[in-house]
Every structure is written in C-alpha cells, then in structure tokens.
PDB file of N, CA and C in Angstrom:
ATOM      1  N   UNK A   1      14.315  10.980  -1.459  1.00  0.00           N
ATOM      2  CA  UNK A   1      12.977  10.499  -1.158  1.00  0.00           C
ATOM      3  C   UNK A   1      13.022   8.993  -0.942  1.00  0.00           C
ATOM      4  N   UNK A   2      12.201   8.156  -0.652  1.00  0.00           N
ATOM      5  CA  UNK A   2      11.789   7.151   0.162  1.00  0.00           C
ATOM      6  C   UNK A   2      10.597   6.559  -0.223  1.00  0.00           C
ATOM      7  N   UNK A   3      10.452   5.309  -1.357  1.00  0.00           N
ATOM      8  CA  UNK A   3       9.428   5.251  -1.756  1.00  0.00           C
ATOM      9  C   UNK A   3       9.214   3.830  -1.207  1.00  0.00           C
ATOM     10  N   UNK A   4       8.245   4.037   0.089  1.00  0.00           N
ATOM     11  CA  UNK A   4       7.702   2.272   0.458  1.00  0.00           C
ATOM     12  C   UNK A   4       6.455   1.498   0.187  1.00  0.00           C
ATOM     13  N   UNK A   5       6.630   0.308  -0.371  1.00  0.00           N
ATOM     14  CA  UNK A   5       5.268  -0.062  -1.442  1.00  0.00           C
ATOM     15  C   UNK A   5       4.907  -2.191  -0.750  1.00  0.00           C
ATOM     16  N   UNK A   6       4.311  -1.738  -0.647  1.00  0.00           N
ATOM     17  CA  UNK A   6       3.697  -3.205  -0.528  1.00  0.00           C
ATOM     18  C   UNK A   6       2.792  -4.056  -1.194  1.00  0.00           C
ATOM     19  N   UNK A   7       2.787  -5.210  -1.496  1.00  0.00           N
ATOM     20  CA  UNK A   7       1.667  -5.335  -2.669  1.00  0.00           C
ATOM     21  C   UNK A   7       1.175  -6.714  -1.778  1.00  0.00           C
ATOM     22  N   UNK A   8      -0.481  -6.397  -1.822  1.00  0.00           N
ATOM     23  CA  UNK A   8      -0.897  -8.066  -1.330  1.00  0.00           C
ATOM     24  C   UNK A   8      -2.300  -8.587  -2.045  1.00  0.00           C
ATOM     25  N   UNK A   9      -2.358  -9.396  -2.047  1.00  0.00           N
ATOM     26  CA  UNK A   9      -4.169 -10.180  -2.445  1.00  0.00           C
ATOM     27  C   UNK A   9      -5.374  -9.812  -1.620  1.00  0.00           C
ATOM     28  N   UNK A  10      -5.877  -9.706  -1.957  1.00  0.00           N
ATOM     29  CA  UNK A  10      -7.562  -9.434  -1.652  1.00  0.00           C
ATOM     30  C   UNK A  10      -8.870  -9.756  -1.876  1.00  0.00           C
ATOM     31  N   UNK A  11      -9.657 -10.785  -1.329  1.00  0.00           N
ATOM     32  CA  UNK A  11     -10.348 -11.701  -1.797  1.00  0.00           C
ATOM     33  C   UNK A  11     -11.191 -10.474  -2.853  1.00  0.00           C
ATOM     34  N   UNK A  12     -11.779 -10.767  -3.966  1.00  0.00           N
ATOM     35  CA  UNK A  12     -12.591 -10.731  -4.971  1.00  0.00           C
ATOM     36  C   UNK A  12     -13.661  -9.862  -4.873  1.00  0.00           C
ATOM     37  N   UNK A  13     -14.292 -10.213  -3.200  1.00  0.00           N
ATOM     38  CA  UNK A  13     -15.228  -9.853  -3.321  1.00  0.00           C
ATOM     39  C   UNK A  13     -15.437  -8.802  -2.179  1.00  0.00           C
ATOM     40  N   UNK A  14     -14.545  -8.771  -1.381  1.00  0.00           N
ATOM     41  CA  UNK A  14     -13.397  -7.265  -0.546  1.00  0.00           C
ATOM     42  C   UNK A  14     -13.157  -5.888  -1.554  1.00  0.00           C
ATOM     43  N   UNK A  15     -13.063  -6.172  -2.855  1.00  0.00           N
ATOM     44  CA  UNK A  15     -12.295  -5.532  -3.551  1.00  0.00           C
ATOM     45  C   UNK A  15     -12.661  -3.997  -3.296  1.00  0.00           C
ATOM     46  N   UNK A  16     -13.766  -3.953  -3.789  1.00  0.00           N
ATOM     47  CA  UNK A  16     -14.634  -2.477  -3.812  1.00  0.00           C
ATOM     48  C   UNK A  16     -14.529  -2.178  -2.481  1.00  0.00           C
ATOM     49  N   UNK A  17     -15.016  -2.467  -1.574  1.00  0.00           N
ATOM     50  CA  UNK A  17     -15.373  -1.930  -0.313  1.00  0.00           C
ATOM     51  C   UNK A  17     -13.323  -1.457   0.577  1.00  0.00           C
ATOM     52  N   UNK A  18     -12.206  -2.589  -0.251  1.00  0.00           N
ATOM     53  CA  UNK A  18     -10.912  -2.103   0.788  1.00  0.00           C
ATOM     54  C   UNK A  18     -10.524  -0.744  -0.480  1.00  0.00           C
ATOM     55  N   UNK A  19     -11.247  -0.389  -1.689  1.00  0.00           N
ATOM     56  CA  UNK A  19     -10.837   1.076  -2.494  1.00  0.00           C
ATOM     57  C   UNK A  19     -11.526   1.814  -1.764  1.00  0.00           C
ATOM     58  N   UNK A  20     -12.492   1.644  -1.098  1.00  0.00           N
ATOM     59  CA  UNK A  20     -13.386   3.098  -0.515  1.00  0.00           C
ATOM     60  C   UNK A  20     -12.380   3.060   0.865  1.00  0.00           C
ATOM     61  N   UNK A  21     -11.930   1.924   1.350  1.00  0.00           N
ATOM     62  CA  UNK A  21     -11.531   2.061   2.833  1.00  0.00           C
ATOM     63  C   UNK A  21     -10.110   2.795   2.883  1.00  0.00           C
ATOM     64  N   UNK A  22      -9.094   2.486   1.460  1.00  0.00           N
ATOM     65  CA  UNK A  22      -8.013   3.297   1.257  1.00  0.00           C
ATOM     66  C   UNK A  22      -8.560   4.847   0.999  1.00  0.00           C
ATOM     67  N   UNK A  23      -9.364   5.348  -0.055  1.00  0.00           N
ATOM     68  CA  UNK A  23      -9.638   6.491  -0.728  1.00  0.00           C
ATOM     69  C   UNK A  23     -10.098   7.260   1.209  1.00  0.00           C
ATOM     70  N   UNK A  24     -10.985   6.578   1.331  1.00  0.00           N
ATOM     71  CA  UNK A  24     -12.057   7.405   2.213  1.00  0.00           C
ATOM     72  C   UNK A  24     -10.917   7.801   4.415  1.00  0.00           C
ATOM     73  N   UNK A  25     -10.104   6.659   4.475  1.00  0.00           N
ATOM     74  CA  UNK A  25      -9.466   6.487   5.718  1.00  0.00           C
ATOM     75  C   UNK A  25      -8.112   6.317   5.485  1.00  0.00           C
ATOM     76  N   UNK A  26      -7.202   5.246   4.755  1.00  0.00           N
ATOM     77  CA  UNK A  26      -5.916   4.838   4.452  1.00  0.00           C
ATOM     78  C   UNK A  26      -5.275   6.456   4.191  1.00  0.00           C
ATOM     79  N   UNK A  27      -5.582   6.858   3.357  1.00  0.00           N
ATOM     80  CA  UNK A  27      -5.248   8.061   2.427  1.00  0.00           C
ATOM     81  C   UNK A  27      -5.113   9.115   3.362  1.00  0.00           C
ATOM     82  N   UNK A  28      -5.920   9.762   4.070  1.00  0.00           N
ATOM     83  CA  UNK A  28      -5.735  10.520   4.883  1.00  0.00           C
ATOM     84  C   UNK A  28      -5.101   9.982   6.418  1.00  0.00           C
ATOM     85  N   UNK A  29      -5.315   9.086   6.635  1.00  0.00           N
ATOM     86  CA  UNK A  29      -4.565   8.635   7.861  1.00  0.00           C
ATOM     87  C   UNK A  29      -3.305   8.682   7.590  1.00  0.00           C
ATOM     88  N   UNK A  30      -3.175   8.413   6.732  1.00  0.00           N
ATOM     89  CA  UNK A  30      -1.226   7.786   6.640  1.00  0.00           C
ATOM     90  C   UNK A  30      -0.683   9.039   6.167  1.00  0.00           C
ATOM     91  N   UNK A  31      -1.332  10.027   5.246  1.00  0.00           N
ATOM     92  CA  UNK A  31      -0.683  11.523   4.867  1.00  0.00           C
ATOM     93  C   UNK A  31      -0.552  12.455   6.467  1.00  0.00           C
ATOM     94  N   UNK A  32      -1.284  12.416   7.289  1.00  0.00           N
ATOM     95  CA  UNK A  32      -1.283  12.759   8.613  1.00  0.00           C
ATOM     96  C   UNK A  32      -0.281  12.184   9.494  1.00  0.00           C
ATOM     97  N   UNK A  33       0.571  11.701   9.200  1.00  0.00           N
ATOM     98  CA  UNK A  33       1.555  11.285   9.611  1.00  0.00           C
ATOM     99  C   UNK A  33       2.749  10.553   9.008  1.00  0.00           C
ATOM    100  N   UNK A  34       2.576  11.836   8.309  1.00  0.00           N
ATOM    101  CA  UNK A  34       4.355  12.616   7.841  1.00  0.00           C
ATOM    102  C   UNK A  34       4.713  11.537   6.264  1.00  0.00           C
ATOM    103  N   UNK A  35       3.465  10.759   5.923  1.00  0.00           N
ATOM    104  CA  UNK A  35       3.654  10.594   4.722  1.00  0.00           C
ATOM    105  C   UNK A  35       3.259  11.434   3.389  1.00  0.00           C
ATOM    106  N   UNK A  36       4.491  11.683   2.662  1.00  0.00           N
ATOM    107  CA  UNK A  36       3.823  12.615   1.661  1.00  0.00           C
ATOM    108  C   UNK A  36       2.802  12.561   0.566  1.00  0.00           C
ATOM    109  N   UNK A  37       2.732  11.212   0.190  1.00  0.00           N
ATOM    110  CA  UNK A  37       1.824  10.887  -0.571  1.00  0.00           C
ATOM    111  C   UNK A  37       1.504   9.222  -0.764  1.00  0.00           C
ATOM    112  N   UNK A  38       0.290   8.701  -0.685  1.00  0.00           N
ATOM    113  CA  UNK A  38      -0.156   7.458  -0.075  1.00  0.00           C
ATOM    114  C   UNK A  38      -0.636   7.385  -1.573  1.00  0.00           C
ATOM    115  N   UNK A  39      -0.270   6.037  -2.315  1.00  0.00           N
ATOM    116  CA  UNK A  39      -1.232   5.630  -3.816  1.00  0.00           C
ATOM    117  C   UNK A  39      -1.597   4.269  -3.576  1.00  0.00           C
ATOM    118  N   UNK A  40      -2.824   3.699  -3.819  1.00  0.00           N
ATOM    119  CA  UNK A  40      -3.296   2.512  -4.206  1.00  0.00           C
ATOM    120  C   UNK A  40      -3.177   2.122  -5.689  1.00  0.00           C
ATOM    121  N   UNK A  41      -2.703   1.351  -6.044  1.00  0.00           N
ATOM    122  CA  UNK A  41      -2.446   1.165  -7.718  1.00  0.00           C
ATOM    123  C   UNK A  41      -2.859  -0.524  -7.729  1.00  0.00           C
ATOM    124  N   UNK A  42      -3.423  -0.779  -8.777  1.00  0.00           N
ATOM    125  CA  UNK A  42      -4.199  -2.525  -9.441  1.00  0.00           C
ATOM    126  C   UNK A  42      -3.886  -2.379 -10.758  1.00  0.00           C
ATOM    127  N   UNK A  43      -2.952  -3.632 -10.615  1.00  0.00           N
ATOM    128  CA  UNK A  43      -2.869  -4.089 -12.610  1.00  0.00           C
ATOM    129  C   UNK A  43      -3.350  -3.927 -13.434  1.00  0.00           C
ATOM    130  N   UNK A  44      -2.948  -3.645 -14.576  1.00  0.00           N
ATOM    131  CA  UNK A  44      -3.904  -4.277 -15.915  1.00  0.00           C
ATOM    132  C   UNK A  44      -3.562  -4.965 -16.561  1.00  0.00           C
ATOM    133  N   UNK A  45      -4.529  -5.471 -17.287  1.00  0.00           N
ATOM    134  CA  UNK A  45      -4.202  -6.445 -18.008  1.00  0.00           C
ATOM    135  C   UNK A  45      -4.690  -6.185 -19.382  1.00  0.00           C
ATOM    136  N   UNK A  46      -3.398  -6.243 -20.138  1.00  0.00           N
ATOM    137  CA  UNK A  46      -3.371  -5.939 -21.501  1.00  0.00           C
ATOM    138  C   UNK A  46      -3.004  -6.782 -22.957  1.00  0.00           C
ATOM    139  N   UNK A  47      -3.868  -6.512 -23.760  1.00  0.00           N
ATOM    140  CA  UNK A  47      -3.624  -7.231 -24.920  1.00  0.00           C
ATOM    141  C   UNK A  47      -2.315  -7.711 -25.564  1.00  0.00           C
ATOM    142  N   UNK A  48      -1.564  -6.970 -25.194  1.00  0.00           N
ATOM    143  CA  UNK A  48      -0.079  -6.512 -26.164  1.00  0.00           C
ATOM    144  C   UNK A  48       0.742  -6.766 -25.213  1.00  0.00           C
ATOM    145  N   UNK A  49       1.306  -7.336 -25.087  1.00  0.00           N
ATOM    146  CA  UNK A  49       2.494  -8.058 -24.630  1.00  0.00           C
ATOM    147  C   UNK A  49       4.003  -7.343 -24.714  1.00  0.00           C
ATOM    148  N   UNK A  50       4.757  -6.399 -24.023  1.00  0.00           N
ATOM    149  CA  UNK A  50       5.292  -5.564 -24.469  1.00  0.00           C
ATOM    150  C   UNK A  50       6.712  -6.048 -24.438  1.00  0.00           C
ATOM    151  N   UNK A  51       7.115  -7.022 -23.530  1.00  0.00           N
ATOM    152  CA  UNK A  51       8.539  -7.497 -23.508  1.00  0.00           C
ATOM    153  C   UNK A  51       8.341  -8.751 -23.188  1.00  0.00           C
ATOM    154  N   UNK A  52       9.095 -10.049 -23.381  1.00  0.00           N
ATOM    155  CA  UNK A  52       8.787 -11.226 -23.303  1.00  0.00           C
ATOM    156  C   UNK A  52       8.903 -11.630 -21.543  1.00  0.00           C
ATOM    157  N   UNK A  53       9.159 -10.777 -20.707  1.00  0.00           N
ATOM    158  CA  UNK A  53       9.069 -11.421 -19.468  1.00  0.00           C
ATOM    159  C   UNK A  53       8.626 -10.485 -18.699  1.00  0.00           C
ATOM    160  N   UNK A  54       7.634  -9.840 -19.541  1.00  0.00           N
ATOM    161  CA  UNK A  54       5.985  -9.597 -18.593  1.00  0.00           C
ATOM    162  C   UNK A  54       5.444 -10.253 -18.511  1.00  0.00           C
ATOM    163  N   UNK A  55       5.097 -10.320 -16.520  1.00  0.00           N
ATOM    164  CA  UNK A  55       4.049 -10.772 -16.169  1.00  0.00           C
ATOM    165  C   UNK A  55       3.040 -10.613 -16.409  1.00  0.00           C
ATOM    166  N   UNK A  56       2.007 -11.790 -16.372  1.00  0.00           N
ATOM    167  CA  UNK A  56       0.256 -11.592 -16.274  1.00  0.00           C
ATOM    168  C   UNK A  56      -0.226 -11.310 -14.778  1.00  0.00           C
ATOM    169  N   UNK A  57      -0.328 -10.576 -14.355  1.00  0.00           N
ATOM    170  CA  UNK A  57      -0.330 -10.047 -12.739  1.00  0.00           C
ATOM    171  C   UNK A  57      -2.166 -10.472 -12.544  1.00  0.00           C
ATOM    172  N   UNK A  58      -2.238 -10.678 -11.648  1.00  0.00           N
ATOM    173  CA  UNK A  58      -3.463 -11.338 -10.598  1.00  0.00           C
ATOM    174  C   UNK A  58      -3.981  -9.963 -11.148  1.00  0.00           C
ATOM    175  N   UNK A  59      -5.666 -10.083 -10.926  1.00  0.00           N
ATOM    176  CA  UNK A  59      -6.571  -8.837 -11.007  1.00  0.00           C
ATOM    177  C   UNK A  59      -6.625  -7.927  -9.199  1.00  0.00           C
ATOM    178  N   UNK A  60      -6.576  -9.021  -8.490  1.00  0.00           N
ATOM    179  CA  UNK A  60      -7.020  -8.696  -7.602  1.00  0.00           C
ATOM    180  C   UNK A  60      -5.581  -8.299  -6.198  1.00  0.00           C
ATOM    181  N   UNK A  61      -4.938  -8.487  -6.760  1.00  0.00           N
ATOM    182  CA  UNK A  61      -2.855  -8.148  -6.234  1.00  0.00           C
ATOM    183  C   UNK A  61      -3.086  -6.382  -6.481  1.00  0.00           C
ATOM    184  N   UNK A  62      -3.338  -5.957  -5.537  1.00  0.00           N
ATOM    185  CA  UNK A  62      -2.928  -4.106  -5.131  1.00  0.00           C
ATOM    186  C   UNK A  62      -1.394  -4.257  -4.367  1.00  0.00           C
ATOM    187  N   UNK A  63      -0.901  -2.605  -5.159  1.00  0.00           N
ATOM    188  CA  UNK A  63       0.278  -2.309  -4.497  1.00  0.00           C
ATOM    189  C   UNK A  63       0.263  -1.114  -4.031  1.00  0.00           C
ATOM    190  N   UNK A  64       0.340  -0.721  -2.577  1.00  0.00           N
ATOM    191  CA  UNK A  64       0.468   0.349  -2.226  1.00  0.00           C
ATOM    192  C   UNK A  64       1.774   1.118  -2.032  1.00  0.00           C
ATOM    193  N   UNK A  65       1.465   2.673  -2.288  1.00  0.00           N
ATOM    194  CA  UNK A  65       2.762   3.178  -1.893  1.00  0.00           C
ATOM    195  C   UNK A  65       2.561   4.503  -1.161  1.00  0.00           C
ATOM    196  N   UNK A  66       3.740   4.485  -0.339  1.00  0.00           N
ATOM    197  CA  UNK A  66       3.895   5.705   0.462  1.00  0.00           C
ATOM    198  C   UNK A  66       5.131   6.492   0.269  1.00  0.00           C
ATOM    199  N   UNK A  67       5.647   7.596  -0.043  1.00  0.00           N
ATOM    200  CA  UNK A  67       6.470   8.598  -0.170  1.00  0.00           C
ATOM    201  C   UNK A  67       6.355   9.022   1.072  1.00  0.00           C
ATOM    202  N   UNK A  68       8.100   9.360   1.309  1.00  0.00           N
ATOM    203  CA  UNK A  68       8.195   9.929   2.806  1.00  0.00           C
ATOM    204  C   UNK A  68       9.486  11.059   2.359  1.00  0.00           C
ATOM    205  N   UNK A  69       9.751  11.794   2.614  1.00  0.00           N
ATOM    206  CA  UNK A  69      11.072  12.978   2.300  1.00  0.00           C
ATOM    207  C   UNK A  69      12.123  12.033   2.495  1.00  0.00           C
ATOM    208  N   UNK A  70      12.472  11.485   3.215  1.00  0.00           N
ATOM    209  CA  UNK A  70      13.968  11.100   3.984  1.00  0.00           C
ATOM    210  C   UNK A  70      13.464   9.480   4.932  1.00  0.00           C
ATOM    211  N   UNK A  71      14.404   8.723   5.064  1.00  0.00           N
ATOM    212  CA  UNK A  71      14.092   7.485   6.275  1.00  0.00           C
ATOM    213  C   UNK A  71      13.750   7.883   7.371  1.00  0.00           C
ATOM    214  N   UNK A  72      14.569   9.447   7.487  1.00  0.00           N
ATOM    215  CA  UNK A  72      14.075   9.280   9.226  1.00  0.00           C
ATOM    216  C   UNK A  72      12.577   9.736   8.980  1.00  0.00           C
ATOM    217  N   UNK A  73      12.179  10.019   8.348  1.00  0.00           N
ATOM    218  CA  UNK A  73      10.369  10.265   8.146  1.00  0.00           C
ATOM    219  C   UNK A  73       9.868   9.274   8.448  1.00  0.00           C
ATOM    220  N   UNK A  74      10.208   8.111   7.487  1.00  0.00           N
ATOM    221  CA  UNK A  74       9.764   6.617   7.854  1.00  0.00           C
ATOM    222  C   UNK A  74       9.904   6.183   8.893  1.00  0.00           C
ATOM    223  N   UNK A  75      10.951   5.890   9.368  1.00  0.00           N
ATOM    224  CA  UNK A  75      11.799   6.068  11.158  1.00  0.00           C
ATOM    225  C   UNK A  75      10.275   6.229  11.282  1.00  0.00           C
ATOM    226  N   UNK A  76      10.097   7.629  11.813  1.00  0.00           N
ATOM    227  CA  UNK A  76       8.876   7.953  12.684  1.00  0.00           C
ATOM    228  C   UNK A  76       7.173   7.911  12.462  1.00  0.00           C
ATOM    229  N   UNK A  77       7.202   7.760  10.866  1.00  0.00           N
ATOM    230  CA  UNK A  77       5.992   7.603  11.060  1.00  0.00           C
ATOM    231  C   UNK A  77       5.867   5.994  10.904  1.00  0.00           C
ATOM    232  N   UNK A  78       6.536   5.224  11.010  1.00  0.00           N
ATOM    233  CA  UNK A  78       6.541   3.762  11.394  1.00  0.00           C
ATOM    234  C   UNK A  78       5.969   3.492  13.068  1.00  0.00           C
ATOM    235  N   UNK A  79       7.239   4.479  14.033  1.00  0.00           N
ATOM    236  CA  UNK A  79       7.224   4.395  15.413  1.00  0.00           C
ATOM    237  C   UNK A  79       5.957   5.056  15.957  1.00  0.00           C
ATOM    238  N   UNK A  80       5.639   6.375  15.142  1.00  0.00           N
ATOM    239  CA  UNK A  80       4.097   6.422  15.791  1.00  0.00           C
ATOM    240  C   UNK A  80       3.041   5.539  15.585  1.00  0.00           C
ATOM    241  N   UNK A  81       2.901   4.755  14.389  1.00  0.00           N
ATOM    242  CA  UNK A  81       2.124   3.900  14.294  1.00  0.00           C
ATOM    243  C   UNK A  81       2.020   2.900  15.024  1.00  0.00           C
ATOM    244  N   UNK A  82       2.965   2.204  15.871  1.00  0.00           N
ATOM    245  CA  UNK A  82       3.709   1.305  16.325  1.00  0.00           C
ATOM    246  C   UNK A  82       2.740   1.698  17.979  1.00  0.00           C
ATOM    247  N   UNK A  83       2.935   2.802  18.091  1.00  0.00           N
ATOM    248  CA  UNK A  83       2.980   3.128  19.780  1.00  0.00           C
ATOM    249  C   UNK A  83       1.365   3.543  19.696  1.00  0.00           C
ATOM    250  N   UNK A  84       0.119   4.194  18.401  1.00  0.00           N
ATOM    251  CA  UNK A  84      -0.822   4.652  18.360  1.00  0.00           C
ATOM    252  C   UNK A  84      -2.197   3.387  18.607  1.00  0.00           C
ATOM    253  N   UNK A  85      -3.191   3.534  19.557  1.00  0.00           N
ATOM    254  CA  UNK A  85      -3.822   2.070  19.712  1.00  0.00           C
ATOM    255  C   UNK A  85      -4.677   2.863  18.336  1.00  0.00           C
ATOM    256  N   UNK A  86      -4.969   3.838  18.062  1.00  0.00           N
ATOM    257  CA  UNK A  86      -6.065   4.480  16.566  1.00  0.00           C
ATOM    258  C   UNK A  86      -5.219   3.448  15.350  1.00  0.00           C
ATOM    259  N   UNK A  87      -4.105   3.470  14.993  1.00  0.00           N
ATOM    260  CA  UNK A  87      -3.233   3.342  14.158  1.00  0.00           C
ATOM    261  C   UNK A  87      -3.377   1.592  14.028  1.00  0.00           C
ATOM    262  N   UNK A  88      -2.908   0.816  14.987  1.00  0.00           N
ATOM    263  CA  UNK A  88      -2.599  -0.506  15.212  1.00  0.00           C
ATOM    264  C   UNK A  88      -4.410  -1.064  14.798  1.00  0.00           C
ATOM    265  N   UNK A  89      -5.618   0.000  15.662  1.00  0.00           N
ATOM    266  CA  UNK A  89      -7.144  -0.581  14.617  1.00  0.00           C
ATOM    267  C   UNK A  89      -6.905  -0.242  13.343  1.00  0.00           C
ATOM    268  N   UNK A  90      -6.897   0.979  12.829  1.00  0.00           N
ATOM    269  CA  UNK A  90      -7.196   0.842  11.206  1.00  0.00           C
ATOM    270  C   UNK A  90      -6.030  -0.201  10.419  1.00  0.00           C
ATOM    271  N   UNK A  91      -4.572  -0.761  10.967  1.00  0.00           N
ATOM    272  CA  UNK A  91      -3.777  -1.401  10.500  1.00  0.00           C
ATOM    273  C   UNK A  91      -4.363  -2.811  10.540  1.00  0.00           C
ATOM    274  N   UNK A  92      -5.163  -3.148  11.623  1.00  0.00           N
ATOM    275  CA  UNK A  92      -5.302  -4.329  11.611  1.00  0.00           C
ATOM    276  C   UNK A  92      -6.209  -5.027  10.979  1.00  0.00           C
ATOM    277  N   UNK A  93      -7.182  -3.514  10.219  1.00  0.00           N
ATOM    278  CA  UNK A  93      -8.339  -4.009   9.171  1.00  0.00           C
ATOM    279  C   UNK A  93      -7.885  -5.014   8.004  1.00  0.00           C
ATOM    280  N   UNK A  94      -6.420  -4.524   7.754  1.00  0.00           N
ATOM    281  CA  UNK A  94      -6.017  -5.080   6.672  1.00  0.00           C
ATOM    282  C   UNK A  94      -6.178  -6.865   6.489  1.00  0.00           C
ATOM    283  N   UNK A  95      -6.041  -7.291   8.162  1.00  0.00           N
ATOM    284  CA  UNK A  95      -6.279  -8.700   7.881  1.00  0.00           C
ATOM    285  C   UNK A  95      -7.905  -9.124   8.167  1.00  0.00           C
ATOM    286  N   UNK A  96      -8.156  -8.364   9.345  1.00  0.00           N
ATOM    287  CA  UNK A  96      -9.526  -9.009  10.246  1.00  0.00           C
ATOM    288  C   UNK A  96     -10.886  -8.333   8.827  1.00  0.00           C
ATOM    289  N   UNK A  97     -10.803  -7.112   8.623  1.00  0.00           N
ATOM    290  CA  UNK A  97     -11.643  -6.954   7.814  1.00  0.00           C
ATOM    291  C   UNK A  97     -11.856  -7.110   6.421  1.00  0.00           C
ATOM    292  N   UNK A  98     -10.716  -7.156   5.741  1.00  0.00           N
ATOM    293  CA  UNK A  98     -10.472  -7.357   4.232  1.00  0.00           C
ATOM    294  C   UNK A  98      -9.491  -8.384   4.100  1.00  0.00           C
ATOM    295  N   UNK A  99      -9.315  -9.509   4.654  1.00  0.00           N
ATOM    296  CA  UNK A  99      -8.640 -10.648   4.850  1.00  0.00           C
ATOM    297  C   UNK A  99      -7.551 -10.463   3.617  1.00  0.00           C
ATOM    298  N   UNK A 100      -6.392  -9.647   3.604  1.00  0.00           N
ATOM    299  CA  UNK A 100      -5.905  -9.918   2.461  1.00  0.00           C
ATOM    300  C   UNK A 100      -4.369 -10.590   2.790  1.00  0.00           C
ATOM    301  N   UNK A 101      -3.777 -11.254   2.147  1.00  0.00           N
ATOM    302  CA  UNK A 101      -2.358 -12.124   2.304  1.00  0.00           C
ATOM    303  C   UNK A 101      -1.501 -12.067   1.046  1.00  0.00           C
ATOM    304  N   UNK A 102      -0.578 -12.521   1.141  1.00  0.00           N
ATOM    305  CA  UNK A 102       0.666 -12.867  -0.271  1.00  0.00           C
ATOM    306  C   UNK A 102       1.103 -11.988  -0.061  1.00  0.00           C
ATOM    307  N   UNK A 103       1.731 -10.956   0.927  1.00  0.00           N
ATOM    308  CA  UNK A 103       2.210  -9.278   0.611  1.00  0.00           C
ATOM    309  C   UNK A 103       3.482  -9.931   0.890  1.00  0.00           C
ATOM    310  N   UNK A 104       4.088  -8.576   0.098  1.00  0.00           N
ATOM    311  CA  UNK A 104       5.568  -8.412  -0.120  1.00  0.00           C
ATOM    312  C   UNK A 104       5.574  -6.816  -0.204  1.00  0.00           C
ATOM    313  N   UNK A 105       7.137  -6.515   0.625  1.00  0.00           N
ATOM    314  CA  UNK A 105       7.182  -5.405   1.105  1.00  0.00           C
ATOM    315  C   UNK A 105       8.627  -5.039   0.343  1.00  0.00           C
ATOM    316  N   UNK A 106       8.529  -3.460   0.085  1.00  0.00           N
ATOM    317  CA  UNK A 106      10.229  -3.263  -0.355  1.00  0.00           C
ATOM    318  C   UNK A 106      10.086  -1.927   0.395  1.00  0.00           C
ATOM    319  N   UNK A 107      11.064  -1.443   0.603  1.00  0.00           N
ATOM    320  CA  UNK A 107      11.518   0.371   0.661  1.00  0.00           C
ATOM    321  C   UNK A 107      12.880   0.207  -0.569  1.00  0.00           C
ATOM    322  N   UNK A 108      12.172   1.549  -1.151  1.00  0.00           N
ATOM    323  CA  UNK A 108      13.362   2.292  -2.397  1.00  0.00           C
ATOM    324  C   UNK A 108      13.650   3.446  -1.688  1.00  0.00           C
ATOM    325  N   UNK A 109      15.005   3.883  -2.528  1.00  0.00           N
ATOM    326  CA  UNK A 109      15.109   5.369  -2.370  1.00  0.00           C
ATOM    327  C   UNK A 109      15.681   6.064  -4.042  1.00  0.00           C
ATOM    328  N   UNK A 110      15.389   7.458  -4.063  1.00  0.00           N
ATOM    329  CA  UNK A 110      15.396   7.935  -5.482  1.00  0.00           C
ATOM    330  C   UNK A 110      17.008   8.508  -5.288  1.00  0.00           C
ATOM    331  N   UNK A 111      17.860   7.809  -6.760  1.00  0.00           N
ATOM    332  CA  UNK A 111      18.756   8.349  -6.593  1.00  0.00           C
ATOM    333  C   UNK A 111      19.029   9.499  -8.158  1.00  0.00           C
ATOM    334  N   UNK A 112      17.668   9.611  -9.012  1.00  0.00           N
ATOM    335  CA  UNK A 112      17.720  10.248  -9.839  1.00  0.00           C
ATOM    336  C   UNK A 112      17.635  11.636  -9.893  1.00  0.00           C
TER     337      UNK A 112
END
C-alpha cells in the first residue's frame, strides 16, 4: 500500500467551511479515482506531554491522506487529475478559495 499525506495551514477562519468542502466533495472526488481511502486529520492539543520531543502542532495545520493499493494507482490517479479540467477546479480551491500554504508533502509505503 501507498500512503500519500500532505499537511498545510489554513487561515482560522476557512477552517469550518474547507471540513465541509473535504467531507462533502474532497472525499468523494478523490475515492472516485482509484483512491482507496481519503482522511482529513487536525491536531490536538494535549495536557500531558508524552515524550520530550513532542511537538505543540498549530491548531489550524490539517494533514491529509490518501491510500492507494500500489504506486502505479498513484501513477494514475495523479495523471488523471493532471489531464481532468473538473479535477485541476476542485484542486485549485485549495489556494483561490481556502487560501491555505506551509504544505509539505511525503508518499510512504507499508512494509509491515
């Protein structure tokens, strides 16, 4: 498996309205093309301090992730996105409508 996750900032006051725009469009768009499972995940922040070099993570820093079977999944549902003008609008909400920045991108793969 193939786990690709990105995490970026989101002004404050975006917040609510880019969870309905993942739950309600992100979520099903991106499972429709060949991703197996799309998660939005936001920090917490906790009393207890569990190892001395945990971070205090931003409130407002989301990390998304997408599960794909294999790369070449990714491979393609990268390239359809790439070539789709539907795909390249809802991608481009990410900046024009919910202005969000600071992202950092990884791909894993499970070797457990």
């Amino acid at each position: 498996m193939i786990l690709v996750q990105w995490s970026c900032e989101i002004p404050q006051e975006k917040l609510e309205s880019f969870i309905n725009f993942a739950k309600n469009k992100l979520k099903p768009f991106y499972e429709s093309y060949r991703c197996m499972r799309y998660e939005l995940l936001f920090p917490i922040i906790t009393e207890k301090k569990y190892f001395p070099y945990q971070e205090s993570e931003i409130k407002n820093r989301y990390t998304e992730q997408l599960v794909f079977k294999d790369i070449k999944a990714f491979d393609d549902f990268y390239n359809n996105i790439e070539k789709n003008q539907e795909a390249q609008d809802i991608v481009g909400m990410y900046v024009k409508e919910f202005g969000i920045s600071n992202c950092t991108f990884k791909i894993l793969t499970h070797y457990i």
